[in-house]
N, C-alpha and C. Protein backbone atom coordinates (compact mmCIF):
# COMPACT_ATOMS: atom_id res chain seq x y z
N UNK A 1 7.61 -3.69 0.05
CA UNK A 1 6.78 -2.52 0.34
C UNK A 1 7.69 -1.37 0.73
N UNK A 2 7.61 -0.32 0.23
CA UNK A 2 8.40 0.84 0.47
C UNK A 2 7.87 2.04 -0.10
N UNK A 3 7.09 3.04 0.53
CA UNK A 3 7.38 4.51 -0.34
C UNK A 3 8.59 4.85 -0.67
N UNK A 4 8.33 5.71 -1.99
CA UNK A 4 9.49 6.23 -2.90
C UNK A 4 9.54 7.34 -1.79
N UNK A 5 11.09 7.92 -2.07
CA UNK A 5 11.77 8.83 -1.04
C UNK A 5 11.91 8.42 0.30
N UNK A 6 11.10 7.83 0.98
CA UNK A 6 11.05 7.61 2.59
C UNK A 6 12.45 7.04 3.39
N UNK A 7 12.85 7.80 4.13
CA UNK A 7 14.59 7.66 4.75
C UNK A 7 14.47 7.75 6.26
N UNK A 8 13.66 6.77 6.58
CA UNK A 8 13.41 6.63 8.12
C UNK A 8 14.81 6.48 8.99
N UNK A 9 14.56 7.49 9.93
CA UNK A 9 15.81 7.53 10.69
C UNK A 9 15.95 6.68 11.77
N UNK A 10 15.01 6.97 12.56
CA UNK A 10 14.52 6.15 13.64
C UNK A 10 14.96 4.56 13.81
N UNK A 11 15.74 3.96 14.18
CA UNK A 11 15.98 2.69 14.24
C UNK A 11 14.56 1.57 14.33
N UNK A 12 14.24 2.17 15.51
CA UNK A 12 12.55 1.26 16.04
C UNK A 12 11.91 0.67 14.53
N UNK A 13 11.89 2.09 13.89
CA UNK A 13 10.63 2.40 12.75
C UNK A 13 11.64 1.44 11.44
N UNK A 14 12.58 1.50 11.85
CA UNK A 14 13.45 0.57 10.42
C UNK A 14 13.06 -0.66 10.48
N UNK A 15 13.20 -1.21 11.52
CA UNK A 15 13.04 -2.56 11.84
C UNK A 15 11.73 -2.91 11.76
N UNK A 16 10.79 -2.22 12.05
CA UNK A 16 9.37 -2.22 11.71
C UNK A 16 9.01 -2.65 10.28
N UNK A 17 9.70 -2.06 9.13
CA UNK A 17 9.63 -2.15 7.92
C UNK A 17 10.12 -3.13 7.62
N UNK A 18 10.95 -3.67 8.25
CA UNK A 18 11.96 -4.90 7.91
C UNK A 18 10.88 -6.01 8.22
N UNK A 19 10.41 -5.79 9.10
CA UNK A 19 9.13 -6.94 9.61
C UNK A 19 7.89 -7.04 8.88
N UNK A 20 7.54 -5.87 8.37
CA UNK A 20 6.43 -5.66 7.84
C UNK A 20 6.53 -6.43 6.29
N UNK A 21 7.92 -6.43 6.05
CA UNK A 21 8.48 -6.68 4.48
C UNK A 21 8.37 -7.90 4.76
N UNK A 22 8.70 -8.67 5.94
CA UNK A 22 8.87 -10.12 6.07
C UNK A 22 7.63 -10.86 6.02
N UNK A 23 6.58 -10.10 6.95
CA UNK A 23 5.91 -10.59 7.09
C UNK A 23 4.61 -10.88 5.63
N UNK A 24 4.51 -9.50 5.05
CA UNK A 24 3.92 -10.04 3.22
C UNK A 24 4.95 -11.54 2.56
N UNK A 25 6.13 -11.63 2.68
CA UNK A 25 6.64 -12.13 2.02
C UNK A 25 6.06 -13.68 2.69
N UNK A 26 5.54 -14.12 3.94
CA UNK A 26 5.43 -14.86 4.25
C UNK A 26 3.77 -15.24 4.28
N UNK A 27 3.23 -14.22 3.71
CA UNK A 27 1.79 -13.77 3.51
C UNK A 27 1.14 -14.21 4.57
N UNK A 28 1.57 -13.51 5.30
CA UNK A 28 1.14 -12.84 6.39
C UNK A 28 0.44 -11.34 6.77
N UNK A 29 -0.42 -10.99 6.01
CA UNK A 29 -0.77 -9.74 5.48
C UNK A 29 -1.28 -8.93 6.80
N UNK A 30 -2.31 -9.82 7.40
CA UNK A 30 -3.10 -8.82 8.70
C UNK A 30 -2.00 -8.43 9.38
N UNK A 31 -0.84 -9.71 9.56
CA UNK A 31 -0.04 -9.01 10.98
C UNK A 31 1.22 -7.91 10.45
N UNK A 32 1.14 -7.77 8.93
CA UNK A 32 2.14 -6.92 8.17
C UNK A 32 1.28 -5.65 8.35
N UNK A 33 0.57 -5.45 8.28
CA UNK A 33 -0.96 -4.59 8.32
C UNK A 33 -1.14 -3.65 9.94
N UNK A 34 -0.46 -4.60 10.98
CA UNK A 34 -0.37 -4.06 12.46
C UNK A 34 0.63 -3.05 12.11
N UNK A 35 1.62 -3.72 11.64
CA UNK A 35 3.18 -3.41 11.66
C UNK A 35 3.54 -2.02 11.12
N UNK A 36 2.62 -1.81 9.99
CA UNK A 36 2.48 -0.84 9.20
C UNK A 36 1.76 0.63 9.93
N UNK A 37 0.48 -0.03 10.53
CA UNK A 37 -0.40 1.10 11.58
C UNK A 37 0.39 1.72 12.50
N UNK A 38 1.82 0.43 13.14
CA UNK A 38 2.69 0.76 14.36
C UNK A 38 3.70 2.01 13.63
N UNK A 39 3.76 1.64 13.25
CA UNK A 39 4.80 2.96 12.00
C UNK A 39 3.85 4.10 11.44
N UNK A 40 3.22 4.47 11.28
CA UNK A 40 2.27 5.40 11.25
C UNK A 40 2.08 6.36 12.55
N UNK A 41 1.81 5.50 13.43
CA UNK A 41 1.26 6.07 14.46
C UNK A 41 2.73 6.66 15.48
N UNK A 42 3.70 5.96 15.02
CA UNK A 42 4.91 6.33 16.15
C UNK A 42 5.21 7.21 15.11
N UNK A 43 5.84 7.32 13.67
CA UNK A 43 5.75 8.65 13.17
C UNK A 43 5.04 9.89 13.46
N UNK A 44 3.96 9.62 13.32
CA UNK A 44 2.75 10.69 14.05
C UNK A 44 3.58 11.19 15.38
N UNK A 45 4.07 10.74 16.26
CA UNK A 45 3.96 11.10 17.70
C UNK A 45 4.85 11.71 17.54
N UNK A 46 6.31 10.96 16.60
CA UNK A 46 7.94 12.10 16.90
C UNK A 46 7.68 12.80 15.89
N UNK A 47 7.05 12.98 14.59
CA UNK A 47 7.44 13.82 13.38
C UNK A 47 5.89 14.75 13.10
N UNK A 48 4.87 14.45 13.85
CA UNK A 48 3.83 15.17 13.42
C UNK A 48 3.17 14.04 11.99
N UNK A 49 1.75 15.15 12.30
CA UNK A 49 0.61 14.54 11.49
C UNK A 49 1.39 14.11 9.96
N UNK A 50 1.47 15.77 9.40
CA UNK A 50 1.88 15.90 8.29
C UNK A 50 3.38 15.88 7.85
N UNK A 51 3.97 15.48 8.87
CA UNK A 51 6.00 15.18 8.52
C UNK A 51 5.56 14.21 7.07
N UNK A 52 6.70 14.42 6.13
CA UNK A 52 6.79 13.65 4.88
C UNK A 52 7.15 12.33 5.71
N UNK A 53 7.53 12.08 6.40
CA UNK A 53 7.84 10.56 6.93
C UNK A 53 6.74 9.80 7.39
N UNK A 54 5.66 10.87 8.15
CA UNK A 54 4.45 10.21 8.30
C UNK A 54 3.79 9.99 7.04
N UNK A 55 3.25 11.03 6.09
CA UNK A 55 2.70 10.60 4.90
C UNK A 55 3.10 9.45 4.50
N UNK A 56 4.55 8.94 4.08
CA UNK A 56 4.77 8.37 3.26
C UNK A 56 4.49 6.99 4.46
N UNK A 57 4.37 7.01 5.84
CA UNK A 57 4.14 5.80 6.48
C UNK A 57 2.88 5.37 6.27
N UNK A 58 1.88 6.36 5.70
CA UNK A 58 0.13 5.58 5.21
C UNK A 58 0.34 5.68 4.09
N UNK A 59 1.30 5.97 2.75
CA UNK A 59 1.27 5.53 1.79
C UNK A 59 1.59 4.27 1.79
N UNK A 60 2.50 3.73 2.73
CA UNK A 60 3.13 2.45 2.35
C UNK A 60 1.39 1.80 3.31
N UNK A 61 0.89 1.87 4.11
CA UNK A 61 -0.28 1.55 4.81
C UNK A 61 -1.21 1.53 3.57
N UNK A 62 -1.33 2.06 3.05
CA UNK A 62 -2.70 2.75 1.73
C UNK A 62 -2.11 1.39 0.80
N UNK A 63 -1.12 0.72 0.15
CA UNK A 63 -0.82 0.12 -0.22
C UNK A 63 -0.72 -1.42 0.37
N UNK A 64 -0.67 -1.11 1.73
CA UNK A 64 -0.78 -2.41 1.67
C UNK A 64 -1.96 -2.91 1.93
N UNK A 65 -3.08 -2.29 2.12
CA UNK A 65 -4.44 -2.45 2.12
C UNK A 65 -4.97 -3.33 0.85
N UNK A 66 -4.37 -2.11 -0.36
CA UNK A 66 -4.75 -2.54 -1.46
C UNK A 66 -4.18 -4.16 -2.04
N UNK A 67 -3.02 -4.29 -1.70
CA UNK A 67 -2.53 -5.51 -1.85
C UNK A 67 -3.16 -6.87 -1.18
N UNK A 68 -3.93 -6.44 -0.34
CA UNK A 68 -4.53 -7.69 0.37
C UNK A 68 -5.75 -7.23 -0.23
N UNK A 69 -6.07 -6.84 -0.67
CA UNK A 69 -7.73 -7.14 -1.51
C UNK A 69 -8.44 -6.22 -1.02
N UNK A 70 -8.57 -4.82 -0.10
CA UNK A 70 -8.93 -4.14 0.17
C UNK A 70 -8.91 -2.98 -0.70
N UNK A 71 -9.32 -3.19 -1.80
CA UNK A 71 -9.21 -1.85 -3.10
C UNK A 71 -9.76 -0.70 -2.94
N UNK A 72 -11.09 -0.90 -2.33
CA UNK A 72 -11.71 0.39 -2.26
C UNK A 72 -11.64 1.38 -0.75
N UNK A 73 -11.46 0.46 0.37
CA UNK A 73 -10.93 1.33 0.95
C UNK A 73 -9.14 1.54 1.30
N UNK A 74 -9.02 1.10 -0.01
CA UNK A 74 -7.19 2.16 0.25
C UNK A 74 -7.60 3.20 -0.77
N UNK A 75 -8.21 3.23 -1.66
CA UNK A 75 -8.69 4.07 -2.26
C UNK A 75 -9.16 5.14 -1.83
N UNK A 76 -10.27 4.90 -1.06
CA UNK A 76 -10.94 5.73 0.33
C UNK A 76 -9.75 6.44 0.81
N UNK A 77 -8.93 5.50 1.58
CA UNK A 77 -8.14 6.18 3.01
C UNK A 77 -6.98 6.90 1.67
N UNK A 78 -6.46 6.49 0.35
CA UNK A 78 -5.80 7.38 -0.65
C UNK A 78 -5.85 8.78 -0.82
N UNK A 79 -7.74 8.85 -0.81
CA UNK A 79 -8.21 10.28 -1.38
C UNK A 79 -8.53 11.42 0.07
N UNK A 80 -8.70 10.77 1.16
CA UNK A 80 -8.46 11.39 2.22
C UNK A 80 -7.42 12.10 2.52
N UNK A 81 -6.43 11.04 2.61
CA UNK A 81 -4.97 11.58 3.21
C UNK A 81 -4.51 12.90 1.79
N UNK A 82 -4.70 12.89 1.21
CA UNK A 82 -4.65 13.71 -0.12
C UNK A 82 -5.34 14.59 -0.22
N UNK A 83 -6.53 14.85 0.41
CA UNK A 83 -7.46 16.38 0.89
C UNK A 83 -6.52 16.59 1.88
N UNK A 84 -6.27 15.86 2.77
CA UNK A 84 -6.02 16.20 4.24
C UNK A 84 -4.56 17.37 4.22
N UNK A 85 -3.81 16.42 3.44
CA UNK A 85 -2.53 17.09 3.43
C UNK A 85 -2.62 18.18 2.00
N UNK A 86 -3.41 18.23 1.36
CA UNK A 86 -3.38 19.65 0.31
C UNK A 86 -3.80 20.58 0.87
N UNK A 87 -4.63 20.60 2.01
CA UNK A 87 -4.98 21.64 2.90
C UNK A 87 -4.16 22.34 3.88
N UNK A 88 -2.80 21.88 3.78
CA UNK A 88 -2.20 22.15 4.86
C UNK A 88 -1.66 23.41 4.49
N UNK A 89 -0.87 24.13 5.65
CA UNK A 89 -0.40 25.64 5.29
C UNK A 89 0.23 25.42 3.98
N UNK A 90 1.46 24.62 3.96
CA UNK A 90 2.89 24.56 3.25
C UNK A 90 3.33 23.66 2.88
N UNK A 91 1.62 22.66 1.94
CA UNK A 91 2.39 21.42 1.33
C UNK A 91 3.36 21.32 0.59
N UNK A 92 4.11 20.25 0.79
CA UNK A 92 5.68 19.99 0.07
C UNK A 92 5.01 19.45 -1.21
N UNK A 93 5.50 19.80 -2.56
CA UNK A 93 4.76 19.52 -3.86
C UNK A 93 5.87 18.20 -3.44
N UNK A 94 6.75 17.95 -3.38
CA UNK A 94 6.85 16.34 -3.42
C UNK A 94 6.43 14.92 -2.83
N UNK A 95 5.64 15.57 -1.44
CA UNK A 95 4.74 14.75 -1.08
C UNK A 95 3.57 14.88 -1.97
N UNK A 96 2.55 15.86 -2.20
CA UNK A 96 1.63 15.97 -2.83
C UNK A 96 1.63 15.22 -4.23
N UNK A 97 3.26 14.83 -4.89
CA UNK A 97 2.73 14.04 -5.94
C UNK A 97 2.56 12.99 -5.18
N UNK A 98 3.58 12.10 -4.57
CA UNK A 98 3.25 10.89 -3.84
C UNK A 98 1.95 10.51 -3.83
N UNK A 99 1.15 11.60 -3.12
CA UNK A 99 -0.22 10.90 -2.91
C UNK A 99 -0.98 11.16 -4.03
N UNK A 100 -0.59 12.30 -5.28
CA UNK A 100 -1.47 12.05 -6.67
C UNK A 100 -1.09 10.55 -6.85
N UNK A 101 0.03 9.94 -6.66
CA UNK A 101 0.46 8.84 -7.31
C UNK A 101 -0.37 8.17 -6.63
N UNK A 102 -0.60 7.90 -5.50
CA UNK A 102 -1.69 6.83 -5.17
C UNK A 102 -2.98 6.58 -5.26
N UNK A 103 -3.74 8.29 -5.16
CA UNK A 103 -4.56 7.98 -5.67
C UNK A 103 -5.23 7.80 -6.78
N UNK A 104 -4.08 8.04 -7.66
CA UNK A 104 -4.08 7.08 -9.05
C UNK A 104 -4.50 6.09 -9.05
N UNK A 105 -3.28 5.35 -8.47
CA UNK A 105 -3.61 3.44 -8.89
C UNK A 105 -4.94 3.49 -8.25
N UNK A 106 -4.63 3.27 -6.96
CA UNK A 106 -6.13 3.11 -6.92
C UNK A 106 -7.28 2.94 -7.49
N UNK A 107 -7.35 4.36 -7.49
CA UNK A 107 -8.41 4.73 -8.89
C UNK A 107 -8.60 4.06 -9.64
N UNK A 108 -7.07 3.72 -10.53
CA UNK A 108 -7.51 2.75 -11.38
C UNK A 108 -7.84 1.01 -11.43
N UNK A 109 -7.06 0.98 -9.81
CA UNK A 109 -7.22 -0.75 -9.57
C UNK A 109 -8.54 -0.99 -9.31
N UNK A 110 -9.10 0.12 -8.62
CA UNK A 110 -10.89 -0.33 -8.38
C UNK A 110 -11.70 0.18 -9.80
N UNK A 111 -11.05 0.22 -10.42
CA UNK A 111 -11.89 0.48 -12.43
C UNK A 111 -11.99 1.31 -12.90
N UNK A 112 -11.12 2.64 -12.41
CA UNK A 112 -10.92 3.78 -13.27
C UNK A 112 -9.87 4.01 -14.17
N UNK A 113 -9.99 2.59 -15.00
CA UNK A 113 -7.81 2.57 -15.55
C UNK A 113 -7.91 4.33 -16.29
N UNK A 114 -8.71 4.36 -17.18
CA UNK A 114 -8.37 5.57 -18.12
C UNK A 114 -8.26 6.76 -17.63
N UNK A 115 -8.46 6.70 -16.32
CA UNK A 115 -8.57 8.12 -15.17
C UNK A 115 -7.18 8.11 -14.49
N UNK A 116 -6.94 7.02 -14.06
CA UNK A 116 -5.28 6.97 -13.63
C UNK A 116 -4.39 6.94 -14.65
N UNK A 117 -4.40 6.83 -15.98
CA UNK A 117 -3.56 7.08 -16.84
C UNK A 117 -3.74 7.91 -17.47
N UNK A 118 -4.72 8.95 -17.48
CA UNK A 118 -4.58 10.34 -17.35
C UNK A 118 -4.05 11.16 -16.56
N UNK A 119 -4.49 10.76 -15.16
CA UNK A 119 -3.65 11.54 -13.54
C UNK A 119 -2.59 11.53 -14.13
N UNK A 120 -1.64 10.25 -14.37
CA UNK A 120 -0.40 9.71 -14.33
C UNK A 120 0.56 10.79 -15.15
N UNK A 121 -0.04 10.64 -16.30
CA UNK A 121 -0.07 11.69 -17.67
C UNK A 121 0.11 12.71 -17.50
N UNK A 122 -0.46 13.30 -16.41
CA UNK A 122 -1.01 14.77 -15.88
C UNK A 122 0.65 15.23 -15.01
N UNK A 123 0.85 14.14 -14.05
CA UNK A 123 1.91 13.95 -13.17
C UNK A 123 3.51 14.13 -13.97
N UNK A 124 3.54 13.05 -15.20
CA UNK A 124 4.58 13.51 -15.77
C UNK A 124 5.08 14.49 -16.32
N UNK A 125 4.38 15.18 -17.09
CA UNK A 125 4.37 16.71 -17.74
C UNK A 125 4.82 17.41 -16.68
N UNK A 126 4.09 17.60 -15.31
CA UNK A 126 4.54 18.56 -14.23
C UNK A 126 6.00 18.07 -13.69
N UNK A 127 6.54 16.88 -13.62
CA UNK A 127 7.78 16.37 -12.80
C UNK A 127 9.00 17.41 -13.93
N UNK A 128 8.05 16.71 -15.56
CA UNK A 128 9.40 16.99 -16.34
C UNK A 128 9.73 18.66 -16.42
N UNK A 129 8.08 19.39 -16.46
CA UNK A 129 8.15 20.75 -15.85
C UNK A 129 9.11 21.67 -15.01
N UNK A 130 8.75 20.73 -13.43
CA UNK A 130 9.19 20.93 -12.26
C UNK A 130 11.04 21.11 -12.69
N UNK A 131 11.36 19.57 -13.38
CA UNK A 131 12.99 20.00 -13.42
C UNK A 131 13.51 19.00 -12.31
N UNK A 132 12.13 17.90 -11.35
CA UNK A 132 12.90 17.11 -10.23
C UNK A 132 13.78 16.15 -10.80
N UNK A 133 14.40 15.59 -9.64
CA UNK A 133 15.55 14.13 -10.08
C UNK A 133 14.65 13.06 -10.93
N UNK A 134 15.39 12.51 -11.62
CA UNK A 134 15.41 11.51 -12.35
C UNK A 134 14.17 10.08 -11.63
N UNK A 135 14.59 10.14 -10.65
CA UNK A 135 13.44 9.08 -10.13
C UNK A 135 12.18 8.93 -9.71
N UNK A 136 12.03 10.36 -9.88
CA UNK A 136 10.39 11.05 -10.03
C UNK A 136 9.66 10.48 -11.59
N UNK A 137 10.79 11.36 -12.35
CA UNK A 137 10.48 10.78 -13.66
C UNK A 137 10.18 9.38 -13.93
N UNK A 138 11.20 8.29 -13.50
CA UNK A 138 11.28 7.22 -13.97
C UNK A 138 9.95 6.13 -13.21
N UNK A 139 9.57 6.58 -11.62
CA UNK A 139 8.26 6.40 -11.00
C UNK A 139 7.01 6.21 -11.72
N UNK A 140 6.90 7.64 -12.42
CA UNK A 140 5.82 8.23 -13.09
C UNK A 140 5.66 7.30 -14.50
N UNK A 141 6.47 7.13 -15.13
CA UNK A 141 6.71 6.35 -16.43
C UNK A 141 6.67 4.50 -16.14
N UNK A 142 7.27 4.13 -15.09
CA UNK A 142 6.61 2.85 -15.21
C UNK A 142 5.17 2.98 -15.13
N UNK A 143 4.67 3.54 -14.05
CA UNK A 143 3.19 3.36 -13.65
C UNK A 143 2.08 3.87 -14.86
N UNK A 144 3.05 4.96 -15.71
CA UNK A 144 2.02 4.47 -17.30
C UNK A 144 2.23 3.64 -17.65
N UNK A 145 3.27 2.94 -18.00
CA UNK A 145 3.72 1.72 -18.59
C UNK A 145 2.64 0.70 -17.97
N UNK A 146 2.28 0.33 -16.94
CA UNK A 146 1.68 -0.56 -16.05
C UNK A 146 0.34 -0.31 -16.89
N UNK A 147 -0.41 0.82 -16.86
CA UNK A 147 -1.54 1.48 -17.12
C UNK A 147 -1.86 1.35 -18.79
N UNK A 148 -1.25 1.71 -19.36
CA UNK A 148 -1.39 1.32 -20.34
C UNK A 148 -1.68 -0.23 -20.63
N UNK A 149 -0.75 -1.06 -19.50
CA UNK A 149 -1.26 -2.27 -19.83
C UNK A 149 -2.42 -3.22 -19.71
N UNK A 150 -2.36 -2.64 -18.21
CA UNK A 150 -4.08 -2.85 -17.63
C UNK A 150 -5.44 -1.85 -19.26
N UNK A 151 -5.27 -1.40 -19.42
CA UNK A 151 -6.52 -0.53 -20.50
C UNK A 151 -6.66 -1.63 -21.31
N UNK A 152 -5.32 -2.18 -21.92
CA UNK A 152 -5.04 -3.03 -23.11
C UNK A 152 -6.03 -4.06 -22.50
N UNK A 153 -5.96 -4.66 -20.94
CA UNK A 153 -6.08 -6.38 -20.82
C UNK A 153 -7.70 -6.07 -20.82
N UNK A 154 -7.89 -4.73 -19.49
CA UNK A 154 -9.67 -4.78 -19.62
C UNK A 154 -10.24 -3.96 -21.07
N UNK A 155 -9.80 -4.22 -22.19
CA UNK A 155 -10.30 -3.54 -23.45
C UNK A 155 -10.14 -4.68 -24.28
N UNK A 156 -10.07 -5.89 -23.52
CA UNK A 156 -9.97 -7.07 -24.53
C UNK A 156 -8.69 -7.54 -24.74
N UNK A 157 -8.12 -6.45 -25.00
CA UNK A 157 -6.33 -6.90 -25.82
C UNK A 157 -5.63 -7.79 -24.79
N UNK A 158 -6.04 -9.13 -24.46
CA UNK A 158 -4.76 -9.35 -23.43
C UNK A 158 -3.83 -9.77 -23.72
N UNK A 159 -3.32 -10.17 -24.92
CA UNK A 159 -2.19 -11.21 -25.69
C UNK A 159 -1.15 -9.82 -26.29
N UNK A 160 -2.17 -8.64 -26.37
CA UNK A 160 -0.71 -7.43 -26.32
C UNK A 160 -0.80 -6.81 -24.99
N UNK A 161 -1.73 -6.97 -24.00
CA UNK A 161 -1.36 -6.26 -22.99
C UNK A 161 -0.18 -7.06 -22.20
N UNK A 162 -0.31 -8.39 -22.32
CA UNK A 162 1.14 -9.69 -21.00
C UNK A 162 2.12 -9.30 -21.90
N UNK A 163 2.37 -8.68 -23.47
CA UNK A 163 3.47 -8.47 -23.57
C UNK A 163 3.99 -7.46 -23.08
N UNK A 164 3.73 -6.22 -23.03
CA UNK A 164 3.32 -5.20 -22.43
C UNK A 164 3.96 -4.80 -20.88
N UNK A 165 2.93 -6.07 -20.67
CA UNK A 165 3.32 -5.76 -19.20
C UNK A 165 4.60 -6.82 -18.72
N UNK A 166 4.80 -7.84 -19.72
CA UNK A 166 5.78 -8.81 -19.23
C UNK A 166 7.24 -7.79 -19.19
N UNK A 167 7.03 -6.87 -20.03
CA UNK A 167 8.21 -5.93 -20.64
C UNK A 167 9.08 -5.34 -19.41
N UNK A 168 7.25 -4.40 -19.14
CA UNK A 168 7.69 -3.82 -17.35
C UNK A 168 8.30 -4.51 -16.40
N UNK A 169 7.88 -6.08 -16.21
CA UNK A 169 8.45 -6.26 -14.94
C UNK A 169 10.06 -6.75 -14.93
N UNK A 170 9.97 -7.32 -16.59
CA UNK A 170 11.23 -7.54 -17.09
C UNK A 170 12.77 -6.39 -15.90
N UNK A 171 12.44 -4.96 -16.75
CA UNK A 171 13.06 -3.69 -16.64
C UNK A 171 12.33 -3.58 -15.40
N UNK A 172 11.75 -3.18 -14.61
CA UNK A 172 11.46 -3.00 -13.37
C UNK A 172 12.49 -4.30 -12.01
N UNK A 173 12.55 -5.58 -12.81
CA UNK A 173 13.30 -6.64 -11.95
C UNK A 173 14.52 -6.07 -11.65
N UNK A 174 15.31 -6.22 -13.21
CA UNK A 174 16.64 -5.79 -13.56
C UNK A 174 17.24 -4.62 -13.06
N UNK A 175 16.24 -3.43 -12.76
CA UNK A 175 16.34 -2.16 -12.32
C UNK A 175 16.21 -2.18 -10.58
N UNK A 176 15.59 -2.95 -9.79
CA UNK A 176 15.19 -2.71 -9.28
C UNK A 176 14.90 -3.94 -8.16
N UNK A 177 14.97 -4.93 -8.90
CA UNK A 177 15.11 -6.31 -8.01
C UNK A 177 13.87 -6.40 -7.77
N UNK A 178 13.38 -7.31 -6.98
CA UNK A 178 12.16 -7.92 -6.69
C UNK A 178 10.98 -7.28 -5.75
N UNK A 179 11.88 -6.77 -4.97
CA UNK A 179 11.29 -5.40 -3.88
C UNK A 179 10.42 -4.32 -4.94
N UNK A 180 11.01 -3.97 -6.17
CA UNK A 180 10.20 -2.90 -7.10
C UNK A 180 8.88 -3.27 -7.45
N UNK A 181 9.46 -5.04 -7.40
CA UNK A 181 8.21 -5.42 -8.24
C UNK A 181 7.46 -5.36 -7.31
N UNK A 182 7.11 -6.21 -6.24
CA UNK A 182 6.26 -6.12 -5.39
C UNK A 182 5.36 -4.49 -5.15
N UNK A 183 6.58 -3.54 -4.96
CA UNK A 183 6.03 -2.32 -4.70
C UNK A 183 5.58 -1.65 -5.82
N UNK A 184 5.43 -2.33 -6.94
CA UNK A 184 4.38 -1.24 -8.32
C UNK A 184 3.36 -2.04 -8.21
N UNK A 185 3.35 -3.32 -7.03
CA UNK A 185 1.67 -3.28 -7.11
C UNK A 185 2.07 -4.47 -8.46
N UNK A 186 3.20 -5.49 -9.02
CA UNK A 186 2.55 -5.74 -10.26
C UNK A 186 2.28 -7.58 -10.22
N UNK A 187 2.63 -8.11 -8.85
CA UNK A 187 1.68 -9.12 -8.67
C UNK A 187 0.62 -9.43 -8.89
N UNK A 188 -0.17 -8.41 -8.30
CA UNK A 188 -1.52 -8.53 -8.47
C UNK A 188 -2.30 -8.37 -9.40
N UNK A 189 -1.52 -7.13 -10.65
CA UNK A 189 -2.04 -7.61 -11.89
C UNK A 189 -1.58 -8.42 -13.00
N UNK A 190 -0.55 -9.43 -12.18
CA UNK A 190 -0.08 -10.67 -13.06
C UNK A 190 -1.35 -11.43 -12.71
N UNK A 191 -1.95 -11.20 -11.87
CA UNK A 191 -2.99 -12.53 -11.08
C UNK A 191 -4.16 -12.05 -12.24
N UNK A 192 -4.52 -10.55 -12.06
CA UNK A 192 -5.79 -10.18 -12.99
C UNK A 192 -5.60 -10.75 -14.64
N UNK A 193 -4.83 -10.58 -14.88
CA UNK A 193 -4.15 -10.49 -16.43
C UNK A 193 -3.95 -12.17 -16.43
N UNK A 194 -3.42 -13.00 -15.53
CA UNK A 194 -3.39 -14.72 -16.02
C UNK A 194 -4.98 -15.33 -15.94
N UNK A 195 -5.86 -14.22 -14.61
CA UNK A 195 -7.28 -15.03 -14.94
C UNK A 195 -8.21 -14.85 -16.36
N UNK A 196 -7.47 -13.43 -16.65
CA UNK A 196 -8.09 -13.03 -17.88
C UNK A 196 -7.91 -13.57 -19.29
N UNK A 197 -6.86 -14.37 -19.04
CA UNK A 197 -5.94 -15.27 -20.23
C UNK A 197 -6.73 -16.34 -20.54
N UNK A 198 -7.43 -17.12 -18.92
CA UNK A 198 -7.73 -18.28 -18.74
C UNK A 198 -8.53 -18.49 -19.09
N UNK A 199 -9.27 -16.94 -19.14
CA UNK A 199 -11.13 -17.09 -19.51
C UNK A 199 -11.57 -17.10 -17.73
N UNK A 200 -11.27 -16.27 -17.13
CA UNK A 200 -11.70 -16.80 -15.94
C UNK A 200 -11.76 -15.37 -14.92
N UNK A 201 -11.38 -14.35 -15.63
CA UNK A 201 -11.73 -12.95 -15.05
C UNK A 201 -12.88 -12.34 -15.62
N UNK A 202 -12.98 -11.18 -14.77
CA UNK A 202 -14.49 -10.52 -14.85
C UNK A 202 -13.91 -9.67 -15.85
N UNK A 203 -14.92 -9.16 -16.57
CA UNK A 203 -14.84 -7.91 -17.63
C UNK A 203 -14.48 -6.70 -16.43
N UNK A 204 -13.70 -5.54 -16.91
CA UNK A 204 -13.04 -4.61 -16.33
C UNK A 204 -14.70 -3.88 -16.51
N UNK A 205 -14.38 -2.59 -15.81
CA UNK A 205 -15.44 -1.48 -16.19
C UNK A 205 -14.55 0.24 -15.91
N UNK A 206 -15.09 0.76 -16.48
CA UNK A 206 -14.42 2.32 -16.59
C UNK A 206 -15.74 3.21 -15.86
């Protein structure tokens, strides 16, 4: 679990993450879930509401909601924090994609795939626009990659969507080690995509 960019200084708050990481890995989710709120909220106190360090401490929160089966409200608490902070005097457009990026998936993990791979769509054009670093770009492009695959599995195709998506995690491992994978979220649609193989998942809906 990690937001992209996030460079916590704070020792306390490092170790927090270190725990929080341990504790999913040991699926241990509720008490990874404290760990996560505790980092939020002590951000809040030294860096303010809206510090990019706080955002990105309920992005990694907004995510891990969703990872324990709570889809619709990380979704919820996604599209909040994303009014909340576009309203502000002097949003940083690089937080503001962050949270387009989340409330993407979202979007699309609770059944809006063709809406988040439009956002997504929407997101890349502006990065390549913008002129940012390379890892904006490369963010934005797995998570179509992902998206595209999910459309494929709930549109029937699942025997080209696991190739698809086997591709991503392939290049996402290699790139990125195991930590990436976890953090694009693509466990969970190895789980959707093997019940769907089995005959044993629900039809998607848009």
């Amino acid at each position: 679990m990690r937001a992209e960019f996030r460079a916590p200084e704070d020792l306390c708050i490092s170790l927090r993450y270190v725990r929080a990481e341990q504790l999913l890995r040991a699926d241990m989710g509720e008490r990874a879930l404290v760990e996560l709120q505790a980092i939020v909220a002590q951000n809040e106190s030294t860096a303010g509401r809206f510090a990019p360090r706080t955002v990105y401490a309920r992005v990694d929160l907004v995510d891990g909601l969703g990872e324990l089966g709570q889809r619709e409200r990380a979704l919820e608490m996604a599209k909040a924090m994303f009014e909340e902070y576009r309203l502000t005097r002097s949003p940083d457009p690089r937080v503001l994609f962050v949270c387009r990026r989340v409330v993407a998936h979202w979007a699309g993990m609770c059944g809006s795939g063709r809406s988040a791979l439009r956002a997504l769509e929407e997101l890349r054009d502006e990065v390549t626009e913008w002129g940012w670093p390379p890892e904006y770009a490369i963010n934005v492009e797995r998570r179509i990659r992902l998206w595209r695959a999910i459309a494929l599995m709930r549109s029937g195709h699942e025997s080209q969507a696991y190739c698809e998506f086997h591709g991503l995690v392939e290049d996402v491992r290699r790139e990125s080690g195991e930590s990436g994978v976890r953090w694009l979220g693509l466990p969970a649609v190895q789980e959707e995509l093997q019940a769907r193989r089995n005959g044993s998942g629900a039809e998607g809906h848009e």
